[in-house]
N, C-alpha and C. Protein backbone atom coordinates (compact mmCIF):
# COMPACT_ATOMS: atom_id res chain seq x y z
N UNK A 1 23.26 10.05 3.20
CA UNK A 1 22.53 10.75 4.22
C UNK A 1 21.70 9.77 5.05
N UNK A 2 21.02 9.32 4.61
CA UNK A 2 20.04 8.11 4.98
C UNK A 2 20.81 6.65 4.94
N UNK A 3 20.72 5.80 6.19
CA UNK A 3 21.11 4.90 6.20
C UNK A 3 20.83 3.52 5.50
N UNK A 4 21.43 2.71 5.17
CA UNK A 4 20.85 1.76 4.15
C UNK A 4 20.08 0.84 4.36
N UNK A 5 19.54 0.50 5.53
CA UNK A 5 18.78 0.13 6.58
C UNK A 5 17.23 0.60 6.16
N UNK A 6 17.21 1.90 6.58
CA UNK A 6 16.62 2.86 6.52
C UNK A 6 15.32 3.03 5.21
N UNK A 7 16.27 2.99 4.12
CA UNK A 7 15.76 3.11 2.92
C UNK A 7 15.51 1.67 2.44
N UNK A 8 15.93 0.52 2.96
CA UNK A 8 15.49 -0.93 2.84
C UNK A 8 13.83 -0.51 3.47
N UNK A 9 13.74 -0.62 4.52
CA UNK A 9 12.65 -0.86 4.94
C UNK A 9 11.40 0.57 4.68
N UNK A 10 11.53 1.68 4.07
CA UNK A 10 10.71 2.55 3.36
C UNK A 10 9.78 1.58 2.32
N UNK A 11 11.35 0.81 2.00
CA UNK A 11 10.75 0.29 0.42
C UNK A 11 10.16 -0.90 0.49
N UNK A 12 10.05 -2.06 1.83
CA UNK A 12 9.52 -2.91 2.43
C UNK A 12 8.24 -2.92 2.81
N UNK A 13 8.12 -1.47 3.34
CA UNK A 13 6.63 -1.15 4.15
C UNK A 13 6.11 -0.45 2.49
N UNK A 14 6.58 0.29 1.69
CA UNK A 14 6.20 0.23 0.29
C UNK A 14 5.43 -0.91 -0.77
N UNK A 15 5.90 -2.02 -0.33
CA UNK A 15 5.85 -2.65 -1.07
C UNK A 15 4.77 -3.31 -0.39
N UNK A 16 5.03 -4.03 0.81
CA UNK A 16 3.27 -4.11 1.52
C UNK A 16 2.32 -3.40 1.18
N UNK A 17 2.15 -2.63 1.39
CA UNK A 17 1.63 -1.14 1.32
C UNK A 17 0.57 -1.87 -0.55
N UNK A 18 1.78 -1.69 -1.09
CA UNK A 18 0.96 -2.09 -3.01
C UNK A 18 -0.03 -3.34 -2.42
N UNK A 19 1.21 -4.59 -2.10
CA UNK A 19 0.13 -5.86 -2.26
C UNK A 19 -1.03 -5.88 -1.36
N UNK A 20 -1.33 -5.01 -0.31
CA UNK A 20 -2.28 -5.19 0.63
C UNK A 20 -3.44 -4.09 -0.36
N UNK A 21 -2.84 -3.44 -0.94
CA UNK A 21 -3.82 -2.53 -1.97
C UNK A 21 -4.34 -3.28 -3.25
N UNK A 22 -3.77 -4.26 -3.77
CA UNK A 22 -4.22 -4.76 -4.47
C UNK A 22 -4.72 -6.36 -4.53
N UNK A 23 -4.60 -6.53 -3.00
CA UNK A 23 -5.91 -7.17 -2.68
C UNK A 23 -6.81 -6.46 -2.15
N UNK A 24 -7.34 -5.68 -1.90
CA UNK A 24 -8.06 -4.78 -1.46
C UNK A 24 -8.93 -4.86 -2.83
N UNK A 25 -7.72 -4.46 -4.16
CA UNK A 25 -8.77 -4.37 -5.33
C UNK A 25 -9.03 -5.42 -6.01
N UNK A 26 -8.48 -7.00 -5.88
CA UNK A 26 -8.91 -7.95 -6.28
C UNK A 26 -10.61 -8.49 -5.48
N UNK A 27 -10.54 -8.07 -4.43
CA UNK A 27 -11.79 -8.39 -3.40
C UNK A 27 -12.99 -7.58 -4.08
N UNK A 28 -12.54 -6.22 -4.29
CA UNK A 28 -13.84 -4.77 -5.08
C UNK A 28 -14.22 -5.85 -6.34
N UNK A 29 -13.39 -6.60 -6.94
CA UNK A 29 -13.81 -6.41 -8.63
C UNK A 29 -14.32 -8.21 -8.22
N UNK A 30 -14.07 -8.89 -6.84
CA UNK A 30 -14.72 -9.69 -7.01
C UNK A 30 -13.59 -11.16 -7.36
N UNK A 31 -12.85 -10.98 -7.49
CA UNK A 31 -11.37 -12.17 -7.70
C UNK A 31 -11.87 -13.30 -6.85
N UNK A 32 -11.53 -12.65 -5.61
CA UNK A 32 -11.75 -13.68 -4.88
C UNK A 32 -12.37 -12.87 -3.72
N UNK A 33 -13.60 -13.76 -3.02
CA UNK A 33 -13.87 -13.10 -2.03
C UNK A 33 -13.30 -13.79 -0.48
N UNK A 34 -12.96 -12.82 0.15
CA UNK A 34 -12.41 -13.33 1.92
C UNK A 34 -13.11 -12.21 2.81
N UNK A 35 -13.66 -12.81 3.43
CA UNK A 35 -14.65 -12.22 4.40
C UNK A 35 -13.65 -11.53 5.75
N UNK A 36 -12.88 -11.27 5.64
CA UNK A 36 -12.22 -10.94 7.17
C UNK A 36 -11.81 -9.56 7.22
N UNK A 37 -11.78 -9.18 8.70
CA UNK A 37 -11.96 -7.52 8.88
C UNK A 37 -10.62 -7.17 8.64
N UNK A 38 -9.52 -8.13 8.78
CA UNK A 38 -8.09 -7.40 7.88
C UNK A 38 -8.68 -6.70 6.31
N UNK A 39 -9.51 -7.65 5.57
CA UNK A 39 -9.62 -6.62 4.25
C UNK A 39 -11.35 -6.12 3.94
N UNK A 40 -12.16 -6.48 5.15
CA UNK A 40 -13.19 -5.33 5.20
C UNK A 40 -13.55 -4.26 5.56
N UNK A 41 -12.42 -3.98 6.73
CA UNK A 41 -12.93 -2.21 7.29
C UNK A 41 -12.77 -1.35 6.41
N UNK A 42 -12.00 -1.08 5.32
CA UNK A 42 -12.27 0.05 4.60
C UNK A 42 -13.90 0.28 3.57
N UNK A 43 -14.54 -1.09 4.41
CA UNK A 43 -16.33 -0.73 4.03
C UNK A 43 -16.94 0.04 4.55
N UNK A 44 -16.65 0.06 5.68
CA UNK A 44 -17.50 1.02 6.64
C UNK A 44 -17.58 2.20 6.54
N UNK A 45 -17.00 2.94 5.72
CA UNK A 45 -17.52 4.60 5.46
C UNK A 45 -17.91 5.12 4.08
N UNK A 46 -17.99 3.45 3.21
CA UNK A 46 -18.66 3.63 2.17
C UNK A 46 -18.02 3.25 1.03
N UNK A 47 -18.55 3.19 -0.44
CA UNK A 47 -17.98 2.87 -1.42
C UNK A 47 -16.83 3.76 -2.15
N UNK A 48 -16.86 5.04 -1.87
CA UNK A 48 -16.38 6.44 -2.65
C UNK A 48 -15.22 6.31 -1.46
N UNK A 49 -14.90 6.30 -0.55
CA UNK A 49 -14.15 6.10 0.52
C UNK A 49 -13.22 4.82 -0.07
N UNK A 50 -13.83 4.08 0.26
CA UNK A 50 -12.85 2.44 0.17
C UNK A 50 -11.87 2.22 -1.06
N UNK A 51 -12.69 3.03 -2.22
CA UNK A 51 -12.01 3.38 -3.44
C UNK A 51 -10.80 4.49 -3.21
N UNK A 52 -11.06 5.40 -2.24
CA UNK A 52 -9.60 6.36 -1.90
C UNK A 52 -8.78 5.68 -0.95
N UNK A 53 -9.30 4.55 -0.19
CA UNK A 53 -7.99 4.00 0.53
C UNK A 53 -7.44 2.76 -0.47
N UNK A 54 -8.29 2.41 -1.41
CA UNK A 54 -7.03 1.70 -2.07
C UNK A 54 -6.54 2.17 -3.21
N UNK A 55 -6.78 3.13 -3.87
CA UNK A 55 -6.17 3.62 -4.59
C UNK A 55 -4.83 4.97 -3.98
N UNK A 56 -5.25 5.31 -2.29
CA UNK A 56 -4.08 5.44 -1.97
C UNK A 56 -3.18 4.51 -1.18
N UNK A 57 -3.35 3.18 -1.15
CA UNK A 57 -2.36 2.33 -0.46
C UNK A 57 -1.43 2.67 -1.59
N UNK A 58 -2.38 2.18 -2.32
CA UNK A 58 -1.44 1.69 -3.74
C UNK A 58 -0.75 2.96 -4.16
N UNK A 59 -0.98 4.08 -4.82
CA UNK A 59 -0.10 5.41 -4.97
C UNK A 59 0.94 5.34 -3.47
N UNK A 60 0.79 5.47 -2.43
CA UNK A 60 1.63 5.51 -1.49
C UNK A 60 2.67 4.50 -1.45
N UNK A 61 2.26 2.73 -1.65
CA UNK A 61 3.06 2.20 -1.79
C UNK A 61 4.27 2.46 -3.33
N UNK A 62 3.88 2.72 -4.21
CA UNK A 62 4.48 3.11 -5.24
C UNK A 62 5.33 4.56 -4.59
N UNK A 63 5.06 5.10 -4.36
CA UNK A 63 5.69 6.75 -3.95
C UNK A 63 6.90 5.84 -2.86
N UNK A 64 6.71 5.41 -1.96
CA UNK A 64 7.90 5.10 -1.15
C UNK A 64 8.69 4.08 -2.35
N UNK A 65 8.54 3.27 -3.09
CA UNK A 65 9.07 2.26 -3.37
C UNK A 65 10.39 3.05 -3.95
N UNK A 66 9.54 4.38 -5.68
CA UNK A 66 10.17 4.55 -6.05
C UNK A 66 11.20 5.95 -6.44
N UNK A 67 10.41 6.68 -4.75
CA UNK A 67 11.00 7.79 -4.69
C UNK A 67 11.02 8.04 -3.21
N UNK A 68 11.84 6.90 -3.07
CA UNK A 68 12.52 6.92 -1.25
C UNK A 68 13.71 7.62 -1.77
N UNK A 69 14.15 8.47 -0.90
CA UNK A 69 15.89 9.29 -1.04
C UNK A 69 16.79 8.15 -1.19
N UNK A 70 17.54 8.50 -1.63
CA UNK A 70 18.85 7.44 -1.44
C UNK A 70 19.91 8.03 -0.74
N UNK A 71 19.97 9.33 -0.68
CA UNK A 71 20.92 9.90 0.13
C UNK A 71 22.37 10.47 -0.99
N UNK A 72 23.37 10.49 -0.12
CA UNK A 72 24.61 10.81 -0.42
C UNK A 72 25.36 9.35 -0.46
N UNK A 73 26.49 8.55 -1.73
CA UNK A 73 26.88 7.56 -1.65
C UNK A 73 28.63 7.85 -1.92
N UNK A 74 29.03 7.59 -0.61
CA UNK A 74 30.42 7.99 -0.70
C UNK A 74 31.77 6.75 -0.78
């Protein structure tokens, strides 16, 4: 059904999706710190917030990775 193309890159932007989430949570717990607004804007509306955008990068990246359709394989 879905082209193979298609479902490559679900699982591409999936997979970004995790590692940009889990630097997100290496930065919270303190790993390493990088000061730049690629991984600080999810400060700005607070701590209870920043915790739901990376804990949904990360669920979202997981959800495309491993329950993208595959379609019909003929």
């Amino acid at each position: 059904m879905y082209p193979r193309r298609v479902e490559t890159f679900l699982k591409v932007i999936g997979v970004a999706l995790i590692l940009f989430g889990v630097i997100l949570l290496f930065d919270a717990f303190g790993v390493f710190r990088f000061d730049h607004p690629l991984v600080t804007w999810h400060f700005q509306w607070g701590p209870n917030a920043a915790w739901a955008v990376r804990g949904g990068m990360i669920a979202l990246g997981l959800t495309l990775v491993f329950a993208t359709p595959t379609g019909d394989r003929r």
